[in-house]
Structures are given as C-alpha cells and as structure tokens.
C-alpha atoms as a PDB file:
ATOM      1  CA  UNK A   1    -187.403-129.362 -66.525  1.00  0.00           C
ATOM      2  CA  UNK A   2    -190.799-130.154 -65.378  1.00  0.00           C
ATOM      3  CA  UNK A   3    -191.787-128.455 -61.890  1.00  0.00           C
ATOM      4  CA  UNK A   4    -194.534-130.938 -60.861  1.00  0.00           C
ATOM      5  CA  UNK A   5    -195.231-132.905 -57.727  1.00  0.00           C
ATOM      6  CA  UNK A   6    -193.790-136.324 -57.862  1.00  0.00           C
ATOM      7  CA  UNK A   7    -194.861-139.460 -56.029  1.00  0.00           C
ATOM      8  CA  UNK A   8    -192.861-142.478 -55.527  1.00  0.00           C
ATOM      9  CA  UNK A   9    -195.618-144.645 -56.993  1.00  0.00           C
ATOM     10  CA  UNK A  10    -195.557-143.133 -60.391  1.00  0.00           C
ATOM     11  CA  UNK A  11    -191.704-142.493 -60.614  1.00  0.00           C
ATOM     12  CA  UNK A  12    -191.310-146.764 -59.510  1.00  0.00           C
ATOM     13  CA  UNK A  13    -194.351-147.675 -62.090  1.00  0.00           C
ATOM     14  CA  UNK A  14    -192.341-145.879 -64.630  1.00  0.00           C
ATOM     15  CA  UNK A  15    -189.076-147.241 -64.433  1.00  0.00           C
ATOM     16  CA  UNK A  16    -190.825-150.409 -63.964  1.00  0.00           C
ATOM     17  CA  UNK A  17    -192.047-149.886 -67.748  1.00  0.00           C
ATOM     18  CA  UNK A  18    -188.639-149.553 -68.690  1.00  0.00           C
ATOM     19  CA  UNK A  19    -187.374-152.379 -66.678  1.00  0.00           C
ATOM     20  CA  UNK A  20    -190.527-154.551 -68.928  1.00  0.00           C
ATOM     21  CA  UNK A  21    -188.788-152.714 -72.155  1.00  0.00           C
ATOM     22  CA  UNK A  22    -185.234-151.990 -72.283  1.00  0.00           C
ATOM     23  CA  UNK A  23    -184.208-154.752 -73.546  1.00  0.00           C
ATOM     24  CA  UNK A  24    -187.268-155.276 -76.628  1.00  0.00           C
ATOM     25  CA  UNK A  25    -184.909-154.281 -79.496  1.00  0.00           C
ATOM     26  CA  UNK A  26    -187.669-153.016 -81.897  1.00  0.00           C
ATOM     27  CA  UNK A  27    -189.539-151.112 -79.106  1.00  0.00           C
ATOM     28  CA  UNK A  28    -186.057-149.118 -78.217  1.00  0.00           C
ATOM     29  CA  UNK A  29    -185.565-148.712 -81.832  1.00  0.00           C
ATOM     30  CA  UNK A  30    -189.162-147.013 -82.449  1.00  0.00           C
ATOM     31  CA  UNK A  31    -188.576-144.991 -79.139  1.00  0.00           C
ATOM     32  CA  UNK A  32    -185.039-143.452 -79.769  1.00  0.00           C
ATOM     33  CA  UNK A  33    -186.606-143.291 -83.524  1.00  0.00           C
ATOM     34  CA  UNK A  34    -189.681-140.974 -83.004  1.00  0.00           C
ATOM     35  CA  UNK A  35    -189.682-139.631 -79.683  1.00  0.00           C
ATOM     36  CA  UNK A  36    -187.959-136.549 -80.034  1.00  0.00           C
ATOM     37  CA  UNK A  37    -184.935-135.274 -78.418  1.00  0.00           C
ATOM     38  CA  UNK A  38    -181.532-135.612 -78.284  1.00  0.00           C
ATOM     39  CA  UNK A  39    -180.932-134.322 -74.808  1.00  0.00           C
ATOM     40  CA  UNK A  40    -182.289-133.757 -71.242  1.00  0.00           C
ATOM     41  CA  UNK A  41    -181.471-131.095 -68.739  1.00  0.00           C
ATOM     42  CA  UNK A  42    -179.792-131.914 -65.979  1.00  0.00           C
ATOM     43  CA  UNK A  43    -181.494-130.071 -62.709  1.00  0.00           C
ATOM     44  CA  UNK A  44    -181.141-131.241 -59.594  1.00  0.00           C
ATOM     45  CA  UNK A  45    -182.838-130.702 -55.575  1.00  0.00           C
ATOM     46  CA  UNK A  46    -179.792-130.194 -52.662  1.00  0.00           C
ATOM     47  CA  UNK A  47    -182.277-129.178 -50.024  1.00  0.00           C
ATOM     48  CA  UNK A  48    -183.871-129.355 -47.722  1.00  0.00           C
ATOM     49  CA  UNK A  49    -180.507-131.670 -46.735  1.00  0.00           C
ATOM     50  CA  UNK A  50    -180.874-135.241 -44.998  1.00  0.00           C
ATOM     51  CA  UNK A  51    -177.320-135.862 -44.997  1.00  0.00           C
ATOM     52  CA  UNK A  52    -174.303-133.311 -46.361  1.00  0.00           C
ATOM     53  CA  UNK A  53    -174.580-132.579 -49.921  1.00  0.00           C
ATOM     54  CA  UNK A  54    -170.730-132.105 -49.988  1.00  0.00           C
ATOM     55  CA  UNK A  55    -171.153-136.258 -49.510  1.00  0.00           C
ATOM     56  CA  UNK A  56    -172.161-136.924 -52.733  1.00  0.00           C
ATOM     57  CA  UNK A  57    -170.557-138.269 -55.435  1.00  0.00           C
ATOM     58  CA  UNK A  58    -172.944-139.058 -58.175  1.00  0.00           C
ATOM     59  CA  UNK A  59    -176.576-137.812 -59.770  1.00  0.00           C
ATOM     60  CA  UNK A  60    -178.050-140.605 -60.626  1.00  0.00           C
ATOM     61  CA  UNK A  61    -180.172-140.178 -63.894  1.00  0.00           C
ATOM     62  CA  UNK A  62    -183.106-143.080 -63.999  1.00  0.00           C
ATOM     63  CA  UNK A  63    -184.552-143.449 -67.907  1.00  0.00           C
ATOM     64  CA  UNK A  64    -188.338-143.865 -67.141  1.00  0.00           C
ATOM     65  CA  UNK A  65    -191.449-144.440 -69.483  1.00  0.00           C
ATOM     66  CA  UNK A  66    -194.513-142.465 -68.019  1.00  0.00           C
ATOM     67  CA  UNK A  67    -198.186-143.769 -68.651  1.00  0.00           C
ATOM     68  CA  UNK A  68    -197.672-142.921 -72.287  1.00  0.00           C
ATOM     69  CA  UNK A  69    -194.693-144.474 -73.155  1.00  0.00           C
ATOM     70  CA  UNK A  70    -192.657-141.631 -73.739  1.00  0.00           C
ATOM     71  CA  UNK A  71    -189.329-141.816 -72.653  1.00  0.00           C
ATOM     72  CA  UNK A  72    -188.302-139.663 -69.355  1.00  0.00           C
ATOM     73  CA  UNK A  73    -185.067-139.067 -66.897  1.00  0.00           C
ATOM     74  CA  UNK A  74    -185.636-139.280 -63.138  1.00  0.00           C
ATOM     75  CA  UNK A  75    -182.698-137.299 -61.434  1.00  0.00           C
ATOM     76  CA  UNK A  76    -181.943-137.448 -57.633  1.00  0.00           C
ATOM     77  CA  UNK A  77    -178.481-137.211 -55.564  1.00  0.00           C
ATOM     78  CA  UNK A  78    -177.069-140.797 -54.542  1.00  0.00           C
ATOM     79  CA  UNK A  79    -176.771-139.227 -50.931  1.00  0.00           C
ATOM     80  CA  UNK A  80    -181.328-139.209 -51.643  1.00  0.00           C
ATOM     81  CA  UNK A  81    -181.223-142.403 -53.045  1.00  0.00           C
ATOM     82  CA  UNK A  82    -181.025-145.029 -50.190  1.00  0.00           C
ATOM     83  CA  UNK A  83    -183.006-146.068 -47.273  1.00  0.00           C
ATOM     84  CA  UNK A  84    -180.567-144.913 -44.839  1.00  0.00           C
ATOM     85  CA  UNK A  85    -180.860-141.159 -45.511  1.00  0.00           C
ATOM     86  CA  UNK A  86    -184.165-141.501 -44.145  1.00  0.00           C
ATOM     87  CA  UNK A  87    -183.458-143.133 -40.653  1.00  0.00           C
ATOM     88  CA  UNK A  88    -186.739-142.728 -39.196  1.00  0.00           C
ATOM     89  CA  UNK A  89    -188.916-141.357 -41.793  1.00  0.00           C
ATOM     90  CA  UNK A  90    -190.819-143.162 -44.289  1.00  0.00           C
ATOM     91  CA  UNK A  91    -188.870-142.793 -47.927  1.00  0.00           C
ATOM     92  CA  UNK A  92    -191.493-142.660 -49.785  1.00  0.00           C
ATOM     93  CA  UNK A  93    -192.655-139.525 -48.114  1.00  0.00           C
ATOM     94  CA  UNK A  94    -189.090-138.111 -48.001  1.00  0.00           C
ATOM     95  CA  UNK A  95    -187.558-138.992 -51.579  1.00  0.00           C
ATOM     96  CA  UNK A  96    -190.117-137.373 -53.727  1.00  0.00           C
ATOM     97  CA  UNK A  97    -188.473-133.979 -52.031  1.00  0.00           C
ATOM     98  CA  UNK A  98    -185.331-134.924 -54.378  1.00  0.00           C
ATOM     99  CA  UNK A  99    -186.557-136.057 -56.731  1.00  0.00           C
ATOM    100  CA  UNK A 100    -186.961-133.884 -60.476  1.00  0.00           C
ATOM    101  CA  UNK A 101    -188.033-135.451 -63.744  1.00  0.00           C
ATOM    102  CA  UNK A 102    -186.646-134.345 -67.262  1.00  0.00           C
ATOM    103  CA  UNK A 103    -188.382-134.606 -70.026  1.00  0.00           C
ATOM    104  CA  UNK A 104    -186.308-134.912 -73.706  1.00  0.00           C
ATOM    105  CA  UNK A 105    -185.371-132.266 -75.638  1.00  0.00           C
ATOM    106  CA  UNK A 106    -184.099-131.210 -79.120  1.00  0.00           C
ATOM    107  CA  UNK A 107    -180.947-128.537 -78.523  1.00  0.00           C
ATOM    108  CA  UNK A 108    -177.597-128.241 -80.402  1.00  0.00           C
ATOM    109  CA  UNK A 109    -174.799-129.255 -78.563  1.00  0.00           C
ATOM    110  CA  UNK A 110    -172.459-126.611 -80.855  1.00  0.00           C
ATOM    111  CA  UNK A 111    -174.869-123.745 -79.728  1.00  0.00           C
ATOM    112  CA  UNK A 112    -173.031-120.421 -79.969  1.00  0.00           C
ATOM    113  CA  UNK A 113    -174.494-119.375 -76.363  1.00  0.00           C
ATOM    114  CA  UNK A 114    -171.298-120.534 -75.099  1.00  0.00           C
ATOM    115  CA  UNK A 115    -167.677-119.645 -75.997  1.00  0.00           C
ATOM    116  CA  UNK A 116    -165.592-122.415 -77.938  1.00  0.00           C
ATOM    117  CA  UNK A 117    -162.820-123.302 -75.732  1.00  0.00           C
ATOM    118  CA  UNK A 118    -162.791-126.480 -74.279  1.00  0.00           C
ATOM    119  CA  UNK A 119    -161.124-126.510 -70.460  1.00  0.00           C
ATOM    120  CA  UNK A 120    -161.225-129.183 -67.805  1.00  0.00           C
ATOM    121  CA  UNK A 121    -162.945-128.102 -64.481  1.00  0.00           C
ATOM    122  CA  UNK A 122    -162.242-129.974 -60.945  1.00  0.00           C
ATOM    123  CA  UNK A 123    -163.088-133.162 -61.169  1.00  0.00           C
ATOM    124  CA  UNK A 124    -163.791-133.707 -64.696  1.00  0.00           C
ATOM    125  CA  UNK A 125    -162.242-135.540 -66.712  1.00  0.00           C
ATOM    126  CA  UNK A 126    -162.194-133.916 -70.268  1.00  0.00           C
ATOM    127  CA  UNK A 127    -163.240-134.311 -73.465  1.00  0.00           C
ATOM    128  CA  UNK A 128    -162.757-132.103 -76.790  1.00  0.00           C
ATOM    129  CA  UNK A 129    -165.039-130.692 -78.517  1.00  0.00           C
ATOM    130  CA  UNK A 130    -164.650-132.859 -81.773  1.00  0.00           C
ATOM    131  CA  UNK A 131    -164.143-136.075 -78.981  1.00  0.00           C
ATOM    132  CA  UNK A 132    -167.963-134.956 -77.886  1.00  0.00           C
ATOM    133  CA  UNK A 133    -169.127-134.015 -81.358  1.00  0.00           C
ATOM    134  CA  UNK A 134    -168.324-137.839 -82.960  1.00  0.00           C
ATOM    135  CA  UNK A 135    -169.994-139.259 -79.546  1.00  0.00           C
ATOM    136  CA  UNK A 136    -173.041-137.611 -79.893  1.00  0.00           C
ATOM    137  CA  UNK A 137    -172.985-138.381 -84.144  1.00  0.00           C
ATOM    138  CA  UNK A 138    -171.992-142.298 -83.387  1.00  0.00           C
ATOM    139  CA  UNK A 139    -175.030-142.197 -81.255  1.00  0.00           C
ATOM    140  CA  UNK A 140    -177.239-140.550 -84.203  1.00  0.00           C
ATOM    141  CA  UNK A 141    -175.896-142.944 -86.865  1.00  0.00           C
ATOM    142  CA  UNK A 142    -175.419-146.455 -85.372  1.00  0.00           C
ATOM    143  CA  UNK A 143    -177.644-146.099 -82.268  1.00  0.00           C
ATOM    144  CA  UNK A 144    -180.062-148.980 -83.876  1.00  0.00           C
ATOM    145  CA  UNK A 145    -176.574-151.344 -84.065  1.00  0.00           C
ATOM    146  CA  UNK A 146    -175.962-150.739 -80.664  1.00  0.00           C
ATOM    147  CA  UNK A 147    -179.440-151.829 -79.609  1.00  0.00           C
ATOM    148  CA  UNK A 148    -179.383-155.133 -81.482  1.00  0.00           C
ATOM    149  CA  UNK A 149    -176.211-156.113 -79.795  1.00  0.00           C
ATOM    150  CA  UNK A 150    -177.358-154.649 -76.172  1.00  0.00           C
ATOM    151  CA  UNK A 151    -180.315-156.536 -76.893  1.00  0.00           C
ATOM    152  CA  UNK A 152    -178.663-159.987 -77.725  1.00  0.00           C
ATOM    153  CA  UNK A 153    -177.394-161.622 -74.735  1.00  0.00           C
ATOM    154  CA  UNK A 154    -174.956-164.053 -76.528  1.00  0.00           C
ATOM    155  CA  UNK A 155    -172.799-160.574 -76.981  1.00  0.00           C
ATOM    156  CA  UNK A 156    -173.906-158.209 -74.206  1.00  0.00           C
ATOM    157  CA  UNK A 157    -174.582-159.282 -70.231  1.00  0.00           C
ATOM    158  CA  UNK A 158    -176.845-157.377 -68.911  1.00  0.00           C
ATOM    159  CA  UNK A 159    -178.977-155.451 -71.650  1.00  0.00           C
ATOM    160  CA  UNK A 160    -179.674-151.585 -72.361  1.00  0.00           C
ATOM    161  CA  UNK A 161    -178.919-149.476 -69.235  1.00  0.00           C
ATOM    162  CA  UNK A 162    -181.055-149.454 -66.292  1.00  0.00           C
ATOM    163  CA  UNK A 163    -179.293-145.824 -64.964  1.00  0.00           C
ATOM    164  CA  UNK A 164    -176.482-143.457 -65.238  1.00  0.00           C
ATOM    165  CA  UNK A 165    -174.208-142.390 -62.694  1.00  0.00           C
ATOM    166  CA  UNK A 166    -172.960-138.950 -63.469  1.00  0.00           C
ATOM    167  CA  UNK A 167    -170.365-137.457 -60.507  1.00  0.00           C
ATOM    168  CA  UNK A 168    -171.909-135.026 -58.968  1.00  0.00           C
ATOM    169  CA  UNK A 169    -168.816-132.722 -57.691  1.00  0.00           C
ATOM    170  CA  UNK A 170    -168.547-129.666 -60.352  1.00  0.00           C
ATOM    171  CA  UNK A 171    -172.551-129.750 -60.701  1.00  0.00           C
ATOM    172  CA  UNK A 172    -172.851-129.120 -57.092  1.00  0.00           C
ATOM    173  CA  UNK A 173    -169.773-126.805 -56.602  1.00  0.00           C
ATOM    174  CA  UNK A 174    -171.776-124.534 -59.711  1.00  0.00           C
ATOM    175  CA  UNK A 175    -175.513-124.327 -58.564  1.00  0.00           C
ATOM    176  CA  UNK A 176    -175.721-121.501 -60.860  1.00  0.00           C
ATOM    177  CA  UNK A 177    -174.464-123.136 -64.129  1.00  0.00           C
ATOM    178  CA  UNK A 178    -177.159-125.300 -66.500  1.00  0.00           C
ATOM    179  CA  UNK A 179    -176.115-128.410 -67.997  1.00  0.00           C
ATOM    180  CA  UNK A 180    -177.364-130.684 -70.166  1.00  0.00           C
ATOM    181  CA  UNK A 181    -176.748-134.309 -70.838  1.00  0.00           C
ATOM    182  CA  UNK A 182    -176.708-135.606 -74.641  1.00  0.00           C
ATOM    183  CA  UNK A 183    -176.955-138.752 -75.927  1.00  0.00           C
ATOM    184  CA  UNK A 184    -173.930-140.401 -77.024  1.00  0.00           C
ATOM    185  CA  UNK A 185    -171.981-143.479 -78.033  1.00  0.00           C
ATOM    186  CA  UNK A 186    -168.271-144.228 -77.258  1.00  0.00           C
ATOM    187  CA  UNK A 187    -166.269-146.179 -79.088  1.00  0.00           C
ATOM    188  CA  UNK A 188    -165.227-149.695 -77.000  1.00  0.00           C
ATOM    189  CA  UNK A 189    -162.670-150.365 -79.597  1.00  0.00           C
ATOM    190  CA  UNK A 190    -159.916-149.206 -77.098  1.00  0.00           C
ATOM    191  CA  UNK A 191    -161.210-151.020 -74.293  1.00  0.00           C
ATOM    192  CA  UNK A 192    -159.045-154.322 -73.455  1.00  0.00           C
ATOM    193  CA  UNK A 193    -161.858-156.695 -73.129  1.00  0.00           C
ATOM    194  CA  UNK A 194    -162.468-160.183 -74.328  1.00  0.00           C
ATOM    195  CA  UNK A 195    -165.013-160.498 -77.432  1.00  0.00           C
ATOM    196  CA  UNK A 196    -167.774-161.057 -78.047  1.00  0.00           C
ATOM    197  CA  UNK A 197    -168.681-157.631 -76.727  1.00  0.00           C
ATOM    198  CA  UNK A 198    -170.765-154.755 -78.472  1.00  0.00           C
ATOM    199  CA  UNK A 199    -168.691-151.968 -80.617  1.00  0.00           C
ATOM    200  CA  UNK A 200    -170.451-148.863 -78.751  1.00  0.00           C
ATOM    201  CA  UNK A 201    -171.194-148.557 -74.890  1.00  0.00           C
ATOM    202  CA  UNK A 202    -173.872-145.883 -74.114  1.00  0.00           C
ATOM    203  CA  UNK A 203    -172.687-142.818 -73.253  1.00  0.00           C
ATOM    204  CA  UNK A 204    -174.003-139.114 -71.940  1.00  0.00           C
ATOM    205  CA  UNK A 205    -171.850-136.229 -73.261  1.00  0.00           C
ATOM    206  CA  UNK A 206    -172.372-133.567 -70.212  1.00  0.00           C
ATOM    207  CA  UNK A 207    -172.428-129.893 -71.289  1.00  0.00           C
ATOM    208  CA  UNK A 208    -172.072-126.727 -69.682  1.00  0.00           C
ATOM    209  CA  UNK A 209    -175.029-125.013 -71.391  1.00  0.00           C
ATOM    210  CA  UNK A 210    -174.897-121.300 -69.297  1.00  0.00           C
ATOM    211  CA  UNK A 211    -174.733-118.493 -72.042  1.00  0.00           C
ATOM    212  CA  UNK A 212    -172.137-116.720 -72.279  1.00  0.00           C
ATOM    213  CA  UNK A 213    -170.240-119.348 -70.282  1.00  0.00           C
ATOM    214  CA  UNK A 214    -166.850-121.469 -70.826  1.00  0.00           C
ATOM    215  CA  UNK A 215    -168.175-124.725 -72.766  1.00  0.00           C
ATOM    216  CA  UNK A 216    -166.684-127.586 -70.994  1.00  0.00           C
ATOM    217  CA  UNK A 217    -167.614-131.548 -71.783  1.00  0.00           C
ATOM    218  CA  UNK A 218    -167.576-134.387 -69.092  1.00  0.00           C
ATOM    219  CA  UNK A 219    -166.259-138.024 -69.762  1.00  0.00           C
ATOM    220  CA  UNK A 220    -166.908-139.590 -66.358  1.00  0.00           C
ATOM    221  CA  UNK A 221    -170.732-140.921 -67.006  1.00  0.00           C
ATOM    222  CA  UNK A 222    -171.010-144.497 -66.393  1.00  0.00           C
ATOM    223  CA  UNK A 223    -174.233-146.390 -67.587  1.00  0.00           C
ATOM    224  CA  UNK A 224    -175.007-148.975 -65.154  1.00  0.00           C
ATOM    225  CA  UNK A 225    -174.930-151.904 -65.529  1.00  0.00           C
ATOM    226  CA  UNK A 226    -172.550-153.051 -65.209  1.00  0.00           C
ATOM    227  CA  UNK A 227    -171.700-152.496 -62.042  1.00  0.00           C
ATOM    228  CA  UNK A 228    -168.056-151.893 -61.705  1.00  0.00           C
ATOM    229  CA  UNK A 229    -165.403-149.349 -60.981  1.00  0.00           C
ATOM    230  CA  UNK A 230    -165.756-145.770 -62.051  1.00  0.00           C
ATOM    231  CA  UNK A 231    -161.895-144.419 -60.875  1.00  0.00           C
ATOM    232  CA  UNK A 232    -161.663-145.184 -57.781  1.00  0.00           C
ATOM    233  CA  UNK A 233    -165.602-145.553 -56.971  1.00  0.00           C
ATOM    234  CA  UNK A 234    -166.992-148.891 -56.909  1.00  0.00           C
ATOM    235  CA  UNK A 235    -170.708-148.778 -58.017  1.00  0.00           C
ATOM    236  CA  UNK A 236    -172.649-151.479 -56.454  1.00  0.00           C
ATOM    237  CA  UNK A 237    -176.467-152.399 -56.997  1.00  0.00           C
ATOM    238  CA  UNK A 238    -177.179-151.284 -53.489  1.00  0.00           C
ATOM    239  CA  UNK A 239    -176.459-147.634 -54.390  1.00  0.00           C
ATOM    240  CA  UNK A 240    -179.767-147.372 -56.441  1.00  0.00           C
ATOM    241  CA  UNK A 241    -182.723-147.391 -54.459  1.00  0.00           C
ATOM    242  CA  UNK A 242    -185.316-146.862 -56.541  1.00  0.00           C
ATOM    243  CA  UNK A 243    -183.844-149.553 -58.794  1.00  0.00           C
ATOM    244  CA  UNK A 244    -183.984-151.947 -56.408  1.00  0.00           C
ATOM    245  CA  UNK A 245    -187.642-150.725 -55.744  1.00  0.00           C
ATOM    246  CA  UNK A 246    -188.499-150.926 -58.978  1.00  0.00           C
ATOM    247  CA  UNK A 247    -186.902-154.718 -59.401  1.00  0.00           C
ATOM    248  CA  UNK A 248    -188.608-155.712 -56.533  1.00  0.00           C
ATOM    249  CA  UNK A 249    -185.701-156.772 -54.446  1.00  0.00           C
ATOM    250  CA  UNK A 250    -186.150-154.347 -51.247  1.00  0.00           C
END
C-alpha cells in the first residue's frame, strides 16, 4: 500500500484514463499482459469518522491508470464516497482523508503463511479453496477471451468494469487482519440469463492474508456495472461518487 498524499484531482484524472480505456480491447490486453501483478492489498481509512463506520456496507475498489498508464486501485468506504457525508464541507478537501491507493502486486494466493482450512466468517459468503484456486487460474488463462467479449457490445452491455463493490462488514469488524484481493474469473455458465452474454464475469477472490491466520475466501464482490442487486443491497450509480465525478455527471 502506498502511504502518499492524495488529491482528488489526480485520483478523478486517473479513473478518467480508465473511463477513456476500459473498454479498448488490445490496450486491456497489453495492460493485464505486462503490468505485473496478480493482486492488490486491500487497506482501508475508518477515521477520522464523518458518519458511523458501523454504516457501511461496501469498500469500493476504483481501477485507476496514473500518469503512466499503469494500472492502480483507489479504495475508500461507500459511507466516504458521496456528497452527503460532507454536509458542509467541501469534498474535495474531505475525501482525500479516505481515500488509499494500491498499487499491483505479484503474491501466491496458496502461500503457506496461513493455515489450510477454509471457514466462513460473518457475513461472508464462502468459497473453497479449489472454488478460489480455478477463479483466479480462469482469470490467468482466458482473461484475453473475456476482454474481447466485455469489449464487444453486441454480447456485453456495459463494457469492462468501472468499480468493485466489496462488503465491507468482516474487513471492518477485523482492523487487525490483511487481506488481499486477486484477480479472478467466475464461471456465468450457472447463471440463468438470456444469451448472448460473455462466458466469464470479472471477479476478485478476497483473502485473508494475516500469517499464521485461518485462510478464509470471500464470494460477495460485485463488479459494477451492472448495477443491480447484490443480496439484498441494491447498488445504484448514485453510490459512487467519484464515478460520477469522473463521468462528469455531478
């Protein structure tokens, strides 16, 4: 995680650059292709509070390209992430106080640090170890198929993702733990959905990552868009402030 000071300007300019570039299929390819790194951490700021932590629900995790085109991960609470946290206050000179960026990195999600059982924490919804392990290989192998049909709009509405939501709930309740979020592919051959529609739909296997701790895998991440339900939590547009910033709609 990179402790830097972060203004608004340069985190909206970057996803900007992504917003120009998601969906150029041979651009994404070359990116995922030689930028190293398989993973990001996943670190985020609770304080000093604007409105109750215990309120959130979600991190949301912005993919970014800084002045160099290499590919980054803004990460701020959704409770940080609106205009309406800062009743009063300017958000520009507020939101930068939550905000952390992540840069990639290369780390094996099998690492030995951590014990091999697999348990389900509060509010996770779980995910075996070999479940994870064929996510994170689907996503090594047939990434580059998955960006040709993201990137054709006769099969997929709405092009590469724009953000993740990841709930927020065991994060929070752990401040101590370390995760980290890998990318992945799932399978959308089980999904009841009308064709056409792509095979894969992009995916971030969360991981437990203290040493020494019990290894435990999320399966609640929810690339956006689209915007639908995730359980019982509708995701709207609106949620994402800084993507609205950065699309020029507030």
């Amino acid at each position: 995680m990179i402790k830097e000071e972060i203004s608004l300007e340069t985190t909206v300019q970057s996803l900007i650059r992504w917003q120009e570039k998601r969906n150029d299929g041979i651009f994404m390819k070359q990116l995922f292709e030689f930028h190293n790194g398989n993973s990001f951490n996943l670190e985020i700021i609770t304080s000093p509070p604007l409105s109750p932590v215990v309120q959130s629900k979600f991190i949301h995790a912005y993919p970014a390209l800084d002045e160099n085109y290499n590919l980054v991960f803004y990460l701020i609470l959704d409770v940080f992430d609106n205009s309406f946290t800062y009743s009063g206050h300017d958000p520009a000179s507020k939101m930068t106080s939550y905000l952390t960026k992540s840069e990639l990195i290369i780390s094996d999600p099998n690492s030995e640090e951590v014990h091999s059982n697999v348990v389900a924490l509060e509010d996770h919804v779980p995910i075996t170890q070999a479940e994870a392990d064929a996510r994170i290989i689907a996503w090594e192998f047939h990434r580059s198929e998955w960006i040709d049909q993201k990137t054709d709009p006769t099969i997929a509405e709405g092009g590469i993702y724009e953000v993740f939501a990841i709930p927020s709930g065991d994060i929070l309740d752990h401040p101590k733990a370390t995760h980290a979020a890998y990318f992945s592919l799932v399978s959308n051959s089980t999904i009841p959905v009308e064709p056409p529609m792509p095979l894969y739909q992009a995916d971030l296997v969360i991981k437990n990552t203290t040493p020494q701790s019990v290894l435990y895998y999320d399966n609640m991440v929810c690339p956006v868009p689209p915007f639908h339900l995730l359980g019982s939590l509708k995701i709207h547009l609106s949620d994402f402030y800084l993507l609205n910033v950065a699309k020029g709609i507030t």
